[in-house]
PDB file of N, CA and C in Angstrom:
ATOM      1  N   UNK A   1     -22.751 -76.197  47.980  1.00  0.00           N
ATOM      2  CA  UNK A   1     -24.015 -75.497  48.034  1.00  0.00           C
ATOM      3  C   UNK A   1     -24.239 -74.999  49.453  1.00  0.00           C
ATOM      4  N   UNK A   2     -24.581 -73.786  49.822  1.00  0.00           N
ATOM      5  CA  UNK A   2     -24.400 -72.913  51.273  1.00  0.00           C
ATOM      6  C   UNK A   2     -26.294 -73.313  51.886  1.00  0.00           C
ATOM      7  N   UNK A   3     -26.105 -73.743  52.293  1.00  0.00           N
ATOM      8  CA  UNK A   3     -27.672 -73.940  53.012  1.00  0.00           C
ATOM      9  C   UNK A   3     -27.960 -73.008  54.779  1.00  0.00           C
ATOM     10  N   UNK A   4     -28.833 -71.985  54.567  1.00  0.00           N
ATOM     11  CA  UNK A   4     -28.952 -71.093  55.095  1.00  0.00           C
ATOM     12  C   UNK A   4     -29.167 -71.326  56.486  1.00  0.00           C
ATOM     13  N   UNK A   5     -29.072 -72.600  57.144  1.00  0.00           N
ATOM     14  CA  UNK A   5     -29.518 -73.318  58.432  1.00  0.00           C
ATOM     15  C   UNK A   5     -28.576 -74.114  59.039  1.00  0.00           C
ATOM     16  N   UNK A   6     -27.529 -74.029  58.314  1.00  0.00           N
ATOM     17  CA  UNK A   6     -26.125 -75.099  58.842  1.00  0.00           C
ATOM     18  C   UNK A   6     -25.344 -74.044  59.605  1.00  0.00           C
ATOM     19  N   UNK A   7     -24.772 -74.249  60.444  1.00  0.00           N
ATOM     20  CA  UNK A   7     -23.913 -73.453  60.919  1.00  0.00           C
ATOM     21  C   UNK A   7     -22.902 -73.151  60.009  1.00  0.00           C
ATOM     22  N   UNK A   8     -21.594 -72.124  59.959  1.00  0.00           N
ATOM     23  CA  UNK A   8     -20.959 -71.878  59.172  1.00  0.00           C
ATOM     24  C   UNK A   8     -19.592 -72.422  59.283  1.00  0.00           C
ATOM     25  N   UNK A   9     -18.949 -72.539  57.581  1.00  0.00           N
ATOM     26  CA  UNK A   9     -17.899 -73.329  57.715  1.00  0.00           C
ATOM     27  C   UNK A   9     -19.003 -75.200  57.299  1.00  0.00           C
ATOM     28  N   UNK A  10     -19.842 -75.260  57.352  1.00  0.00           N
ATOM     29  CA  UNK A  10     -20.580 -76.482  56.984  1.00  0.00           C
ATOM     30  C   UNK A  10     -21.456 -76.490  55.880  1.00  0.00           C
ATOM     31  N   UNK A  11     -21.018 -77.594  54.923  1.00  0.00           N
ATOM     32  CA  UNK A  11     -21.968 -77.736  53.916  1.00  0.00           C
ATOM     33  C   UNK A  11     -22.186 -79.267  53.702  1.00  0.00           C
ATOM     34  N   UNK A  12     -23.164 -79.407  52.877  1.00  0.00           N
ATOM     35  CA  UNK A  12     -23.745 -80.711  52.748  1.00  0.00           C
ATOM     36  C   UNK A  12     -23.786 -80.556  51.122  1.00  0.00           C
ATOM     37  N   UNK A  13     -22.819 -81.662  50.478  1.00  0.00           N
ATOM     38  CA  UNK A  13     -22.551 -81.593  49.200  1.00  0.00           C
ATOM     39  C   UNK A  13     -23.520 -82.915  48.957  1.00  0.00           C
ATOM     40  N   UNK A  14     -24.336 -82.909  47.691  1.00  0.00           N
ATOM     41  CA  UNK A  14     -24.923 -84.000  47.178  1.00  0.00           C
ATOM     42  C   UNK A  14     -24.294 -84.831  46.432  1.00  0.00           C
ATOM     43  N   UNK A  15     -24.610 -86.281  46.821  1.00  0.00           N
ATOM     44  CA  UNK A  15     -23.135 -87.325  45.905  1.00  0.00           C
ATOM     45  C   UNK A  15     -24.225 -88.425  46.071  1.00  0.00           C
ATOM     46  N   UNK A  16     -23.480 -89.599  45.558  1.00  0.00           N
ATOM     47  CA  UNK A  16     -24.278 -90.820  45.071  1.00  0.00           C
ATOM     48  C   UNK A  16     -23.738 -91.981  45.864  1.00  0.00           C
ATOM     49  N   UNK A  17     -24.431 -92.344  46.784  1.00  0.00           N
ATOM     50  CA  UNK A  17     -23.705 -93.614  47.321  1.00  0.00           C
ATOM     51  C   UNK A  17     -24.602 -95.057  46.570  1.00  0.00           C
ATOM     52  N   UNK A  18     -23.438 -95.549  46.375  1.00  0.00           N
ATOM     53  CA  UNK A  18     -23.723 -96.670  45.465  1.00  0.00           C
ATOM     54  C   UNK A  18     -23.002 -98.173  45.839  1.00  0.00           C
ATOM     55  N   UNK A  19     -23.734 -99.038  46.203  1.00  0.00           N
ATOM     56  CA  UNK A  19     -23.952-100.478  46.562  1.00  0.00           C
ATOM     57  C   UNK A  19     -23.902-101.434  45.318  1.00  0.00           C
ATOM     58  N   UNK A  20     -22.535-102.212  45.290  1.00  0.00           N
ATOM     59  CA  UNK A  20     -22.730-103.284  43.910  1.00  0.00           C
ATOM     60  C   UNK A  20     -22.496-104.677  44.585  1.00  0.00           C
ATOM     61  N   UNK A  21     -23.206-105.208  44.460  1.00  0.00           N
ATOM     62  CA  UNK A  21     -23.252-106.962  44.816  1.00  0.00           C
ATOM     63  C   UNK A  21     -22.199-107.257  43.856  1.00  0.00           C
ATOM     64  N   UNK A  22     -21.454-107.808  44.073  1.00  0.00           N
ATOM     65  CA  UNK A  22     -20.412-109.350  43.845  1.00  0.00           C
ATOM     66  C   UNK A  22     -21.384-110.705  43.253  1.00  0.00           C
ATOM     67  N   UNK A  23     -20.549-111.627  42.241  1.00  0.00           N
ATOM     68  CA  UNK A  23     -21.601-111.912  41.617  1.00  0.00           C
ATOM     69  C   UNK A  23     -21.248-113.719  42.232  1.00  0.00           C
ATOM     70  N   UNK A  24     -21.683-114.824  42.424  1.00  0.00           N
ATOM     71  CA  UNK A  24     -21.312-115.684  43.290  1.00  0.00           C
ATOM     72  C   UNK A  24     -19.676-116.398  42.322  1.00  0.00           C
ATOM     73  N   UNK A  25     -19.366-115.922  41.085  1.00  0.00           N
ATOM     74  CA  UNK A  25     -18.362-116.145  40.162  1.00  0.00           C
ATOM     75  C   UNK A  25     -17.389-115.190  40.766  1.00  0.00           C
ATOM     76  N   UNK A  26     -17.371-114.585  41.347  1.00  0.00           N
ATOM     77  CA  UNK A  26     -16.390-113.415  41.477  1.00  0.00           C
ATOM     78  C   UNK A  26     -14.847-114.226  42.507  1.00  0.00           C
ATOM     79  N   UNK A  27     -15.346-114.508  43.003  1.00  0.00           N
ATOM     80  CA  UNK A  27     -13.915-114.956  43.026  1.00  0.00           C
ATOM     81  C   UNK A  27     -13.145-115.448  42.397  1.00  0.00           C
ATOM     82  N   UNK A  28     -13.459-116.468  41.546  1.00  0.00           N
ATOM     83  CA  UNK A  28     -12.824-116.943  40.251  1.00  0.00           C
ATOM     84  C   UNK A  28     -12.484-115.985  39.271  1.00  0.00           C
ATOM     85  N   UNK A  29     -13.204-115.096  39.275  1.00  0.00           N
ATOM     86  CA  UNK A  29     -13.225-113.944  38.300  1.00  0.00           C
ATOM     87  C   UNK A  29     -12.037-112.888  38.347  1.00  0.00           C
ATOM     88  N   UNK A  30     -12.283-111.961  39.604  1.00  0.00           N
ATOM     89  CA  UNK A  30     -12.058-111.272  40.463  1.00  0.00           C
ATOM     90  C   UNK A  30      -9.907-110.773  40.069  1.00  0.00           C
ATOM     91  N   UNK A  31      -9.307-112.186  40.589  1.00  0.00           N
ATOM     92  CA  UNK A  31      -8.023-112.303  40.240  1.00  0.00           C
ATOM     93  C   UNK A  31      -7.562-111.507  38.948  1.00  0.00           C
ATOM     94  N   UNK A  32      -7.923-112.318  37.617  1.00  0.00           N
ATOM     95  CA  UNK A  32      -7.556-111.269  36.441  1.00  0.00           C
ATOM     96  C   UNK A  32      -7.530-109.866  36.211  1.00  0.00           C
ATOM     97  N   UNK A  33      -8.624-109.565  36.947  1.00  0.00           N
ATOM     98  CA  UNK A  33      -8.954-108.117  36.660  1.00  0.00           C
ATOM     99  C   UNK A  33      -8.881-107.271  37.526  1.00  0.00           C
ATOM    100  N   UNK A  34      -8.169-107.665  38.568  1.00  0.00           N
ATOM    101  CA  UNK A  34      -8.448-107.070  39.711  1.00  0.00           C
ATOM    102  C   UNK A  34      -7.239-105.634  39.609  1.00  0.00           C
ATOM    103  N   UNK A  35      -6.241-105.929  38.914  1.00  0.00           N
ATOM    104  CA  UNK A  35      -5.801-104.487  38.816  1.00  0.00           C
ATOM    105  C   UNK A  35      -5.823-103.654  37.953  1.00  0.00           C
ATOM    106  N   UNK A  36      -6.103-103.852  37.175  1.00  0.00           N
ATOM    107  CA  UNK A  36      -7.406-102.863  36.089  1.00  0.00           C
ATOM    108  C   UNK A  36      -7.901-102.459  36.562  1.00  0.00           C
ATOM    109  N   UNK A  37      -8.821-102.747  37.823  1.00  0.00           N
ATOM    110  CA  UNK A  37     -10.190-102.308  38.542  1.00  0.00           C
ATOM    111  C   UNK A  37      -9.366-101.328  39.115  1.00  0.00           C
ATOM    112  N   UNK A  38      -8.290-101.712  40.202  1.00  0.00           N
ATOM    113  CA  UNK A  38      -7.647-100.834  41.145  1.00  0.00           C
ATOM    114  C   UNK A  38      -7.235 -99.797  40.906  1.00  0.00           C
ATOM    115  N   UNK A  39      -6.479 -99.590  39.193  1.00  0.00           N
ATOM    116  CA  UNK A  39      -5.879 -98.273  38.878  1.00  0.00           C
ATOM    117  C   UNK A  39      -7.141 -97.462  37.889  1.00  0.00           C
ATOM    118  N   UNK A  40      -7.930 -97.959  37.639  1.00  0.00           N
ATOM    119  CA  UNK A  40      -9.275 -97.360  37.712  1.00  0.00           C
ATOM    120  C   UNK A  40      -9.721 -96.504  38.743  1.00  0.00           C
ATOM    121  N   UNK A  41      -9.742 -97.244  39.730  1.00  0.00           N
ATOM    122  CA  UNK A  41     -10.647 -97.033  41.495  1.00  0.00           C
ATOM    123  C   UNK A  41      -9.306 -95.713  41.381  1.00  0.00           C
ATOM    124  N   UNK A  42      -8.209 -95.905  41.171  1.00  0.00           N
ATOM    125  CA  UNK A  42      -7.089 -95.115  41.959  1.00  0.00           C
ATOM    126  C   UNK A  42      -7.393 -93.405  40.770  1.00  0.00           C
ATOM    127  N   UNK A  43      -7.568 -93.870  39.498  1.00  0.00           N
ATOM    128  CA  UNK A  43      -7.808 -92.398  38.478  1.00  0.00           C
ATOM    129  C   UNK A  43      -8.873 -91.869  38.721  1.00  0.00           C
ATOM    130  N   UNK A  44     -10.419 -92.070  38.999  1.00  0.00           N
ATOM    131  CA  UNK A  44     -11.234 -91.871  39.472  1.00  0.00           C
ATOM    132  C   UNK A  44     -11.123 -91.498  41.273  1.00  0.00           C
ATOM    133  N   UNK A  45     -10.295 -91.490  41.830  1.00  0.00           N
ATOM    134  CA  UNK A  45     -10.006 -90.962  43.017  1.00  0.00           C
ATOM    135  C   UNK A  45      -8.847 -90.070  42.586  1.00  0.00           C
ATOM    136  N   UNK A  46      -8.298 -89.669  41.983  1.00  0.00           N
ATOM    137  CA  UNK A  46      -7.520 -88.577  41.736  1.00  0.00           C
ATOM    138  C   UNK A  46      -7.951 -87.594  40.874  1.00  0.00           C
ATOM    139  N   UNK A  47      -9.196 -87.673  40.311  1.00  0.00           N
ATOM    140  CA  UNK A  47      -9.886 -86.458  39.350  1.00  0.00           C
ATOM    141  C   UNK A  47     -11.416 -86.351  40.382  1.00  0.00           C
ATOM    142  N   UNK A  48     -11.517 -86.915  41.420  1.00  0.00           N
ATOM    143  CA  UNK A  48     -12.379 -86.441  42.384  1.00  0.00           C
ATOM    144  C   UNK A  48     -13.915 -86.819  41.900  1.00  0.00           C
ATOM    145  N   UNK A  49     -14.152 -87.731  40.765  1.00  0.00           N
ATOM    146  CA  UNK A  49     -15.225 -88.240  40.641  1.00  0.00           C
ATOM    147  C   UNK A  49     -15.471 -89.470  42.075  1.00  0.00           C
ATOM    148  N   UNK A  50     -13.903 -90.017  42.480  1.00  0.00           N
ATOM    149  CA  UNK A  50     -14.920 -91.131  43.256  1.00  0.00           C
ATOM    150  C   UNK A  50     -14.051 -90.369  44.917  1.00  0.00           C
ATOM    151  N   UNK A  51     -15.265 -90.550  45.530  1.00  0.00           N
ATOM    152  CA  UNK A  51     -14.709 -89.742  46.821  1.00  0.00           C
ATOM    153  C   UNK A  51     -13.722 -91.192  47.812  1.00  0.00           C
ATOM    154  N   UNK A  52     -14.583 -92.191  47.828  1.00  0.00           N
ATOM    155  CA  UNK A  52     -14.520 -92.715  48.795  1.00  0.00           C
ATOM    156  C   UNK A  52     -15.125 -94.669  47.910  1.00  0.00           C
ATOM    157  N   UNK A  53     -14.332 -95.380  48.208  1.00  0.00           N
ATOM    158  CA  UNK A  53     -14.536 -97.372  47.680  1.00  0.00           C
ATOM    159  C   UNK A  53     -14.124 -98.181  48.349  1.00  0.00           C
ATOM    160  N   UNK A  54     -14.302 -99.100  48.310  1.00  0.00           N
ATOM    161  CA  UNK A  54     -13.864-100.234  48.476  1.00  0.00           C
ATOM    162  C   UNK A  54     -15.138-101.644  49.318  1.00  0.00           C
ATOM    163  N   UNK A  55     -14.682-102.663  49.664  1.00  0.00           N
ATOM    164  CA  UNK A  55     -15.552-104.009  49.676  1.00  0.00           C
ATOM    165  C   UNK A  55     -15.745-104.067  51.436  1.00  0.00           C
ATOM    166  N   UNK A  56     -16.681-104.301  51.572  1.00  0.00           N
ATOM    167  CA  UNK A  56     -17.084-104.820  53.082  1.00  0.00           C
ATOM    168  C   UNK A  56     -15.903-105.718  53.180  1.00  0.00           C
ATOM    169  N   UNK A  57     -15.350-105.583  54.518  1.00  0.00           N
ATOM    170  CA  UNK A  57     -13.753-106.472  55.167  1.00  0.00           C
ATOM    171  C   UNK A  57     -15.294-107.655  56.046  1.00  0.00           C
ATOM    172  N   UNK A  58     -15.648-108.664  55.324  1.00  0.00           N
ATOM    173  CA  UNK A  58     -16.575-109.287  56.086  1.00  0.00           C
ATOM    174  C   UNK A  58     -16.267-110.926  55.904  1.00  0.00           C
ATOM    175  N   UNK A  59     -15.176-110.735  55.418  1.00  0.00           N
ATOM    176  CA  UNK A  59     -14.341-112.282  54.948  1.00  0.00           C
ATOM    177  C   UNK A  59     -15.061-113.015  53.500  1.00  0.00           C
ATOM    178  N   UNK A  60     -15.648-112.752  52.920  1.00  0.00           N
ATOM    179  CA  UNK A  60     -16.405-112.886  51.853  1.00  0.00           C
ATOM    180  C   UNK A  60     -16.700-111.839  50.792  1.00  0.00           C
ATOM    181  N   UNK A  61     -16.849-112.153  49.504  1.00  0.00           N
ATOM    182  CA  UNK A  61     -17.349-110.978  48.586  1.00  0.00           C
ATOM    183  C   UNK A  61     -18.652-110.936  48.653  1.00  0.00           C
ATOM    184  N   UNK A  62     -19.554-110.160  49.336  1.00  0.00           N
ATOM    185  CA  UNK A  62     -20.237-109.717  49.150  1.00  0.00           C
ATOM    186  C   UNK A  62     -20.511-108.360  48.285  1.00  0.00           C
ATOM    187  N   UNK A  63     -20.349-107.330  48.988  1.00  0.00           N
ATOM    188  CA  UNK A  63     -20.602-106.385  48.061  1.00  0.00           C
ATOM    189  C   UNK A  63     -19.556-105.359  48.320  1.00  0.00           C
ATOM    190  N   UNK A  64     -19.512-103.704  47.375  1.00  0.00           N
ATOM    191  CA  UNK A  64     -18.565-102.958  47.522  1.00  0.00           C
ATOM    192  C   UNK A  64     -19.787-101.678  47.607  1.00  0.00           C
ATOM    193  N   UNK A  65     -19.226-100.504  48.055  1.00  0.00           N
ATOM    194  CA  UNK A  65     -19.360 -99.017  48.334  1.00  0.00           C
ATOM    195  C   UNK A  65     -19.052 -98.351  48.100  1.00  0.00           C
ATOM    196  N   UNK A  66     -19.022 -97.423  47.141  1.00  0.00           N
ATOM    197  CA  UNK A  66     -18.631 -96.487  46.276  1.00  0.00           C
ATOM    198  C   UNK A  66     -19.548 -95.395  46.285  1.00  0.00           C
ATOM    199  N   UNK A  67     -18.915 -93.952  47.102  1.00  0.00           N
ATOM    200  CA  UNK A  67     -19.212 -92.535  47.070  1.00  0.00           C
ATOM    201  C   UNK A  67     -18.476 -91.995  45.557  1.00  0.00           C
ATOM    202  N   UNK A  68     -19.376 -91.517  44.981  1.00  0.00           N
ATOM    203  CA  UNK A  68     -19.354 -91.252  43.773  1.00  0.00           C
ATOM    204  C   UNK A  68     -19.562 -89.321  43.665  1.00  0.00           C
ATOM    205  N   UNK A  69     -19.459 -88.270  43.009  1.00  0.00           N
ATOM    206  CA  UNK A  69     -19.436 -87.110  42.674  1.00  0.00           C
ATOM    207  C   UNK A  69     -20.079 -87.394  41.334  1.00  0.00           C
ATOM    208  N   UNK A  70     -21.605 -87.307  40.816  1.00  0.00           N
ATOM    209  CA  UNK A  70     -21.641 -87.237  39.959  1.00  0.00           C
ATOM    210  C   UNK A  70     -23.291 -86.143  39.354  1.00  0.00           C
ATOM    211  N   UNK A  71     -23.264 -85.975  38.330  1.00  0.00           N
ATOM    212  CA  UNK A  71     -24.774 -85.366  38.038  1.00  0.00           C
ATOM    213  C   UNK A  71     -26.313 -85.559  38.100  1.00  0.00           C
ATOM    214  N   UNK A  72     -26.366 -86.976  38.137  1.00  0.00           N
ATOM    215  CA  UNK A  72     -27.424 -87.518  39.188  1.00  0.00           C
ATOM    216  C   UNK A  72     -26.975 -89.359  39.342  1.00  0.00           C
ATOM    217  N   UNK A  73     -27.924 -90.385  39.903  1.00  0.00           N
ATOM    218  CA  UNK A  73     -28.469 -91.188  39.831  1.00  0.00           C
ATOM    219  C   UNK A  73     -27.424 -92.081  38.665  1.00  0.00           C
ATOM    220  N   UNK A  74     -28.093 -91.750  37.413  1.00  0.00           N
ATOM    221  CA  UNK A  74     -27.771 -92.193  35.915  1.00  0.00           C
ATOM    222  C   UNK A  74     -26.125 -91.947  35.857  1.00  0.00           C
ATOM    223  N   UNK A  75     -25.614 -91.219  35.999  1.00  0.00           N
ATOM    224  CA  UNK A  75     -24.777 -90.539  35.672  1.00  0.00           C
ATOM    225  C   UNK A  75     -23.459 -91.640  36.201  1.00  0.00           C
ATOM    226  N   UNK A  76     -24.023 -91.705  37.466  1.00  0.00           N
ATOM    227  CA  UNK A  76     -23.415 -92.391  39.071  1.00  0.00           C
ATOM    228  C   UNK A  76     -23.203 -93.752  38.728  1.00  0.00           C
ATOM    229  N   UNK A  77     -24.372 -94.363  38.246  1.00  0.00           N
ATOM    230  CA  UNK A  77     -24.263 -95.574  38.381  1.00  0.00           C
ATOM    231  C   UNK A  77     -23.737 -96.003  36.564  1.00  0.00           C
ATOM    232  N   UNK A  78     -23.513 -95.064  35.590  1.00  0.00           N
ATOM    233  CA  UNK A  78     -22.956 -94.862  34.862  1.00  0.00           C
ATOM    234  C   UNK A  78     -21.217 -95.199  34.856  1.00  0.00           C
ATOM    235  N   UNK A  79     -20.379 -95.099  35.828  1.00  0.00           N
ATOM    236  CA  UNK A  79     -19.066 -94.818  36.503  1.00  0.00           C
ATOM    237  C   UNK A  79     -18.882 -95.997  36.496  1.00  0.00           C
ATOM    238  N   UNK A  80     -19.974 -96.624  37.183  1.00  0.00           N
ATOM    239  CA  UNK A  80     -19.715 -98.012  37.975  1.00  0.00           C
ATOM    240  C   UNK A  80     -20.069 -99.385  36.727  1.00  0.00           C
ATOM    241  N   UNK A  81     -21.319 -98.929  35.944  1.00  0.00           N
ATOM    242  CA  UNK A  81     -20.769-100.052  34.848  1.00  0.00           C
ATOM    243  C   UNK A  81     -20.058 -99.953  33.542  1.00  0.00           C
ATOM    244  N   UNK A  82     -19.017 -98.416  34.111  1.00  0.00           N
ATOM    245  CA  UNK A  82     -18.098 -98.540  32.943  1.00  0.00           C
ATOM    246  C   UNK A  82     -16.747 -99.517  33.338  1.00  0.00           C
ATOM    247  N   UNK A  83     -16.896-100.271  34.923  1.00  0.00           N
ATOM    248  CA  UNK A  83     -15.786-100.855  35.436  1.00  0.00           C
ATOM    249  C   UNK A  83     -15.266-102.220  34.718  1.00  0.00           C
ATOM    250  N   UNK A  84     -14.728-102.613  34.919  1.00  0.00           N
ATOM    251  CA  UNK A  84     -13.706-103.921  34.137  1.00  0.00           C
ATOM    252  C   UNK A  84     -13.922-105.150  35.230  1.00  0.00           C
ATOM    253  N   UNK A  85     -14.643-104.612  36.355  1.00  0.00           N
ATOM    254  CA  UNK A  85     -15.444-105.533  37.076  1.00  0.00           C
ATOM    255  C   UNK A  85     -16.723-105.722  36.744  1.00  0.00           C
ATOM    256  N   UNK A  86     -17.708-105.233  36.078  1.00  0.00           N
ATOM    257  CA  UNK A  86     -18.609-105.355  35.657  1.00  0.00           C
ATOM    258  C   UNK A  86     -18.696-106.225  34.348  1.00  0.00           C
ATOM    259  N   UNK A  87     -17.925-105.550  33.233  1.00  0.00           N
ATOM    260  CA  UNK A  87     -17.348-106.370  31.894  1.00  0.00           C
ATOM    261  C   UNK A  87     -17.421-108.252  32.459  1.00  0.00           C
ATOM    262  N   UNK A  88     -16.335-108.082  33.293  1.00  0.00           N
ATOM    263  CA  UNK A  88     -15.837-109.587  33.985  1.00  0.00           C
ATOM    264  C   UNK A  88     -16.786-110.156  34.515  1.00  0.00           C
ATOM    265  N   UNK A  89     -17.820-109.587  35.052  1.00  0.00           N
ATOM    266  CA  UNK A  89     -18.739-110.306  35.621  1.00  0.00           C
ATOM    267  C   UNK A  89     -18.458-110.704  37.231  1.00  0.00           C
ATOM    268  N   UNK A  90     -18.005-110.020  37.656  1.00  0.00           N
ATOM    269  CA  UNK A  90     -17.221-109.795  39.191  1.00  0.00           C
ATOM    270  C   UNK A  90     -18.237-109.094  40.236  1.00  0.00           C
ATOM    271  N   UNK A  91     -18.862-108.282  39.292  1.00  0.00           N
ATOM    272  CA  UNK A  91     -20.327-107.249  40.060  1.00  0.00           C
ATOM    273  C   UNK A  91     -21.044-107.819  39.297  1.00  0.00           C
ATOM    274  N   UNK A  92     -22.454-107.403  40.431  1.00  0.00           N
ATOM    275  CA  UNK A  92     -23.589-108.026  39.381  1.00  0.00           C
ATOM    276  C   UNK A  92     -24.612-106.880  39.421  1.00  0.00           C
ATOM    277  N   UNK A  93     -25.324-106.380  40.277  1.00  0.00           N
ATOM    278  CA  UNK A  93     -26.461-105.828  41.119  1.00  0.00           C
ATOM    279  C   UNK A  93     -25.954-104.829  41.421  1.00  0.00           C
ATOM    280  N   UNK A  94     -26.047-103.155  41.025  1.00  0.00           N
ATOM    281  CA  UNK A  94     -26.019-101.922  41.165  1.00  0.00           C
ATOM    282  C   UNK A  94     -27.387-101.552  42.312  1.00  0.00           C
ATOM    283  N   UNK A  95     -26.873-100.775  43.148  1.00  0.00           N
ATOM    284  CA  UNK A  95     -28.598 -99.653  43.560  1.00  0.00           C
ATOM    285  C   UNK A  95     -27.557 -98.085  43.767  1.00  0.00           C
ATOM    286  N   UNK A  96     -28.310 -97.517  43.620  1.00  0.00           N
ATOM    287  CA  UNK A  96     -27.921 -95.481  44.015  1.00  0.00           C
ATOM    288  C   UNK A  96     -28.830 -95.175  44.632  1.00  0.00           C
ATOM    289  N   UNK A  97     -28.052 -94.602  45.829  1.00  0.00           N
ATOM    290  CA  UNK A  97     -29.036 -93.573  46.141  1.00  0.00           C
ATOM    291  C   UNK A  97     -28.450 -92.181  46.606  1.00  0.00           C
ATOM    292  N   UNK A  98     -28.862 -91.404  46.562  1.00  0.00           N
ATOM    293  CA  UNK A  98     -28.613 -90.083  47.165  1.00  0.00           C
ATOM    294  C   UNK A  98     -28.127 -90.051  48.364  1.00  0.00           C
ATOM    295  N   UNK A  99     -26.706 -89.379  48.357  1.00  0.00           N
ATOM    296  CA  UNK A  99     -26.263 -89.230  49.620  1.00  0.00           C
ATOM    297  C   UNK A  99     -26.208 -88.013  50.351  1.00  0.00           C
ATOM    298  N   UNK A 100     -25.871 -87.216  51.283  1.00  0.00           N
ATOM    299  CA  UNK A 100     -26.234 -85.933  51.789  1.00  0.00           C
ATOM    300  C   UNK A 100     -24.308 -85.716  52.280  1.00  0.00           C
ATOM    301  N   UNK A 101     -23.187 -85.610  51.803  1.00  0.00           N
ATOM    302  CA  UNK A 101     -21.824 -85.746  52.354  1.00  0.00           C
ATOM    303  C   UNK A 101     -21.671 -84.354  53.077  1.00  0.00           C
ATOM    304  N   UNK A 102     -21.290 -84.208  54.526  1.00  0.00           N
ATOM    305  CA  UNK A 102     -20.777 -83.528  54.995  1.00  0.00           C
ATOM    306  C   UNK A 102     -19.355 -83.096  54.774  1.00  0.00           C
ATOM    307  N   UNK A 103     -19.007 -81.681  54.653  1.00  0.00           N
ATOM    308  CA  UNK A 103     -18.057 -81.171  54.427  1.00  0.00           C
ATOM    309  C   UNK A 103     -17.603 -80.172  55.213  1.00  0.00           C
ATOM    310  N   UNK A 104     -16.592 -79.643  55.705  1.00  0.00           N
ATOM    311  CA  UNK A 104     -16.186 -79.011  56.766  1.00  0.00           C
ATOM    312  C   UNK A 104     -14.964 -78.242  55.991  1.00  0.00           C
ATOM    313  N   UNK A 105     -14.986 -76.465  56.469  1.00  0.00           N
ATOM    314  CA  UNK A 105     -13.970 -75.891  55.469  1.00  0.00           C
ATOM    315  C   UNK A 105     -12.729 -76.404  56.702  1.00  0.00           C
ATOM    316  N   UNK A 106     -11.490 -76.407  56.197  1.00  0.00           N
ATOM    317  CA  UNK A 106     -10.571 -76.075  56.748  1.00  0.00           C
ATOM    318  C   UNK A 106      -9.686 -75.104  57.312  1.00  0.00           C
TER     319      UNK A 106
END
């Protein structure tokens, strides 16, 4: 989308950044399913729905981050409890919010 105030060559694409808590089971959990999740995370990064994932490196599961491409809100957080981490009970706690992603032509 061209916004008439950015300099040129710059746009600001709208996407969904999305925050999922880890559920205090998840580590126990986590193991089984964990590559299901990954070649998930990996098809959804090759059809350009998910831009950008993965878990805070904070020595603990806390939570994960997922830049999402999607039609709003619903849609977004839609992606995320179609995961096989969610099923498992590995995530617990979704939030979305609107992100503003900078983009730069090449």
């Amino acid at each position: 989308m061209s916004h008439p105030e950015l300099p040129p060559g710059i746009e600001i694409e709208q996407v969904y950044l999305v925050e999922v808590q880890f559920t205090p089971e998840a580590a126990e959990r986590r193991p089984a399913v964990r590559n299901e999740h990954l070649v998930r995370i990996a098809e959804l990064k090759r059809a350009g729905t998910l831009i950008e994932g993965g878990a805070y490196a904070d020595g603990g599961l806390t939570s994960s981050i997922l830049i999402i491409r999607a039609a709003d809100a619903d849609a977004a957080a839609a992606v995320v409890r179609a995961d096989v981490y969610i099923r498992a009970g590995v995530w617990g706690e979704i939030a979305v919010r609107p992100f503003g992603r900078v983009s730069v032509e090449a």
